[in-house]
Protein backbone atom coordinates (compact mmCIF):
# COMPACT_ATOMS: atom_id res chain seq x y z
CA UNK A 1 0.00 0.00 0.00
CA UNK A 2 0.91 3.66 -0.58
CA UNK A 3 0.01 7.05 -0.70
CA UNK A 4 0.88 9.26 -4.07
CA UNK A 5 2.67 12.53 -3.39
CA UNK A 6 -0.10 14.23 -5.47
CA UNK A 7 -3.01 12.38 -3.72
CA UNK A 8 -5.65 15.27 -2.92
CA UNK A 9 -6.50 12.77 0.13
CA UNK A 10 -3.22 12.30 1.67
CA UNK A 11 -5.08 12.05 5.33
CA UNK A 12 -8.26 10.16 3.97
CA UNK A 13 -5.80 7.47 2.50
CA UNK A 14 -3.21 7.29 5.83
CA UNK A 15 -6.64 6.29 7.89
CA UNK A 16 -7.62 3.66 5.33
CA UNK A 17 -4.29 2.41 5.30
CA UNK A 18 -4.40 2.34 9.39
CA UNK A 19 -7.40 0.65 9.11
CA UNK A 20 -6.18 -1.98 7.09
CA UNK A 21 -3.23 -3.22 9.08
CA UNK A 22 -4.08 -2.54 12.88
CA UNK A 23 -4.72 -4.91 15.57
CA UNK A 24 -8.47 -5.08 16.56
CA UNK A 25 -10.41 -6.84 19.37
CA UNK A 26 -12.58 -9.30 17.84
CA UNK A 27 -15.49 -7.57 19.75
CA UNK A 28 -14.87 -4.48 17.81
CA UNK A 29 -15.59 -6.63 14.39
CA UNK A 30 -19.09 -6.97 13.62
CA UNK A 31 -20.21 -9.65 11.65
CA UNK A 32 -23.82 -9.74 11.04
CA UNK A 33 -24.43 -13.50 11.05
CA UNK A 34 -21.51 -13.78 8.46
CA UNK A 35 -18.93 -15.40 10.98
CA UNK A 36 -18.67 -18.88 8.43
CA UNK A 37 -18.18 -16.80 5.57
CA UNK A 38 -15.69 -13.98 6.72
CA UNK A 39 -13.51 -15.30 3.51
CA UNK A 40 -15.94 -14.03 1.30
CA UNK A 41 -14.64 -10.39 1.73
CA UNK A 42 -10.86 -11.61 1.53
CA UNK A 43 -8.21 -12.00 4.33
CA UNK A 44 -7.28 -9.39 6.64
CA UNK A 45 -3.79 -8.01 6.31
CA UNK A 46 -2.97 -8.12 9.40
CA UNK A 47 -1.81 -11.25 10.52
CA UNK A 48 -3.03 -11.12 13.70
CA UNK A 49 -6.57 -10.16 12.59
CA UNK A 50 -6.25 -12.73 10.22
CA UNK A 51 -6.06 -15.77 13.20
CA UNK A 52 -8.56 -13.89 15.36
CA UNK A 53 -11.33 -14.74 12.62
CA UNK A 54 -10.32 -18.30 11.42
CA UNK A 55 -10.08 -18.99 15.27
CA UNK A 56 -13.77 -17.50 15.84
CA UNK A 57 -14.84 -18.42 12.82
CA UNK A 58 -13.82 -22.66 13.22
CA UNK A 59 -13.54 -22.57 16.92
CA UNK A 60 -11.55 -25.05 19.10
CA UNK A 61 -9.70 -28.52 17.29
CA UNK A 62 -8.57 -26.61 14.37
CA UNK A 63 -5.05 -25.12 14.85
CA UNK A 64 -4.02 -28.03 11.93
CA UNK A 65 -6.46 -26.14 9.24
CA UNK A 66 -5.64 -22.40 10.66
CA UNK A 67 -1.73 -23.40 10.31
CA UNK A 68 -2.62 -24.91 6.54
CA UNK A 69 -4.63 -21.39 5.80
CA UNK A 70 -1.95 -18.80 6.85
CA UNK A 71 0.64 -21.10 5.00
CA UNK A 72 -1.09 -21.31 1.72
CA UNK A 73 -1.64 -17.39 2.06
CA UNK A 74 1.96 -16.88 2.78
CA UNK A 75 2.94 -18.68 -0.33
CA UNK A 76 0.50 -16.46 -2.06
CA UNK A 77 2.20 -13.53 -1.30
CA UNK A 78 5.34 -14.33 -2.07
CA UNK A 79 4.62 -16.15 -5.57
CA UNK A 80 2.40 -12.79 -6.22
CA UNK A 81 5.26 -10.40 -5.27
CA UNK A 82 7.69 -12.03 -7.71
CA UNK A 83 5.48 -12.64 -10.27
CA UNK A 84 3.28 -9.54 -10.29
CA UNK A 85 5.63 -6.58 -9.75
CA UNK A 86 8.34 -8.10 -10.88
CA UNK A 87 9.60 -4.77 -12.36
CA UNK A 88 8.82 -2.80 -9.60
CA UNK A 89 10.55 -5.27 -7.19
CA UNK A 90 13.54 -5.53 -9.30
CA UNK A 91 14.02 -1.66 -9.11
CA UNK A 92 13.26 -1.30 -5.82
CA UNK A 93 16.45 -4.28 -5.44
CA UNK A 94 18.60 -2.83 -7.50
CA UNK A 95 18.36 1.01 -5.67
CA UNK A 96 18.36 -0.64 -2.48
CA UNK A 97 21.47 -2.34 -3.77
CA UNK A 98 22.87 0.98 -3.82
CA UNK A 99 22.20 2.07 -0.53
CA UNK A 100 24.03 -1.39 0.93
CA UNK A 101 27.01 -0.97 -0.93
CA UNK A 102 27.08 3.02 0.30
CA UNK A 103 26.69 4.14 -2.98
CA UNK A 104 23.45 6.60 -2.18
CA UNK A 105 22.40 7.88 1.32
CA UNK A 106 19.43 6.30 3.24
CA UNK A 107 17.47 9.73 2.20
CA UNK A 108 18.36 8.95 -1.42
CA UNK A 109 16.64 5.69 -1.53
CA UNK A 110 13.92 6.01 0.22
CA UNK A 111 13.37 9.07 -2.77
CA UNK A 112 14.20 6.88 -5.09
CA UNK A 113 11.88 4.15 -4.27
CA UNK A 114 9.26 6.47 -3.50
CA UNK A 115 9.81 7.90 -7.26
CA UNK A 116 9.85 4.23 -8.63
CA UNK A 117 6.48 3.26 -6.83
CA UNK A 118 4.88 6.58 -7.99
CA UNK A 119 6.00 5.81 -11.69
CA UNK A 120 5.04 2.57 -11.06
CA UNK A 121 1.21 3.27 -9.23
CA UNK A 122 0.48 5.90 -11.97
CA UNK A 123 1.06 3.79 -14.69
C-alpha cells in the first residue's frame, strides 16, 4: 500500500491504510451473522486479525487447518510479489542495492523508491 505525493486525500488514504493493518479486538468486528463466511470479503492483512477470525470463525480442534490457511496465504504472497511486480521489485532491489554498498544515502533511496512506486502506481 501507498500514498501518491499528489493524492488530494493524503489524510483520507493514511486512515484507510491504518485501518487496514491494525490490531483489533474481535469484539470491535461486527459480523452480522456472516462469521462462516468472513472469507468471502478476503483475508485481513494483518496477521493477527487474520487468526482472530479463522479462530472464531472454526472454533476449538482446528489449529491443523488455521496453520494450513496462513501457510497457503503466505505462499501467495510471495509467488504474487515475484510474479506480479516483478519490475517494480527488481528496481526497488537494485536502488536498495545501492544504498548497501554506500553508494546513495538512506534519504536517497527512500526518494528513489518512493519515485519508482509513484511511476510505477500511476502507470
Amino acid at each position: 500500500m501507498a500514498i501518491i505525493e499528489t493524492s488530494q486525500n493524503k489524510e483520507l488514504a493514511w486512515e484507510f491504510i491504518k485501518m487496514q493493518i491494525e490490531e483489533f479486538e474481535l469484539s470491535d468486528y461486527e459480523f452480522d451473522g456472516m462469521e462462516q463466511d468472513f472469507f468471502h470479503g478476503g483475508i485481513p492483512v494483518n496477521k493477527n486479525n487474520s487468526r482472530k477470525l479463522m479462530e472464531m470463525t472454526y472454533g476449538d480442534g482446528h489449529e491443523e487447518e488455521i496453520k494450513a490457511i496462513e501457510d497457503w496465504t503466505s505462499q501467495m504472497n510471495r509467488h504474487a510479489m515475484m510474479t506480479e511486480n516483478s519490475d517494480l521489485s527488481y528496481a526497488i532491489y537494485h536502488i536498495c542495492e545501492e544504498y548497501y554498498t554506500d553508494l546513495i544515502s538512506a534519504e536517497e533511496c527512500a526518494k528513489k523508491v518512493q519515485e519508482r512506486v509513484y511511476m510505477f502506481l500511476s502507470e
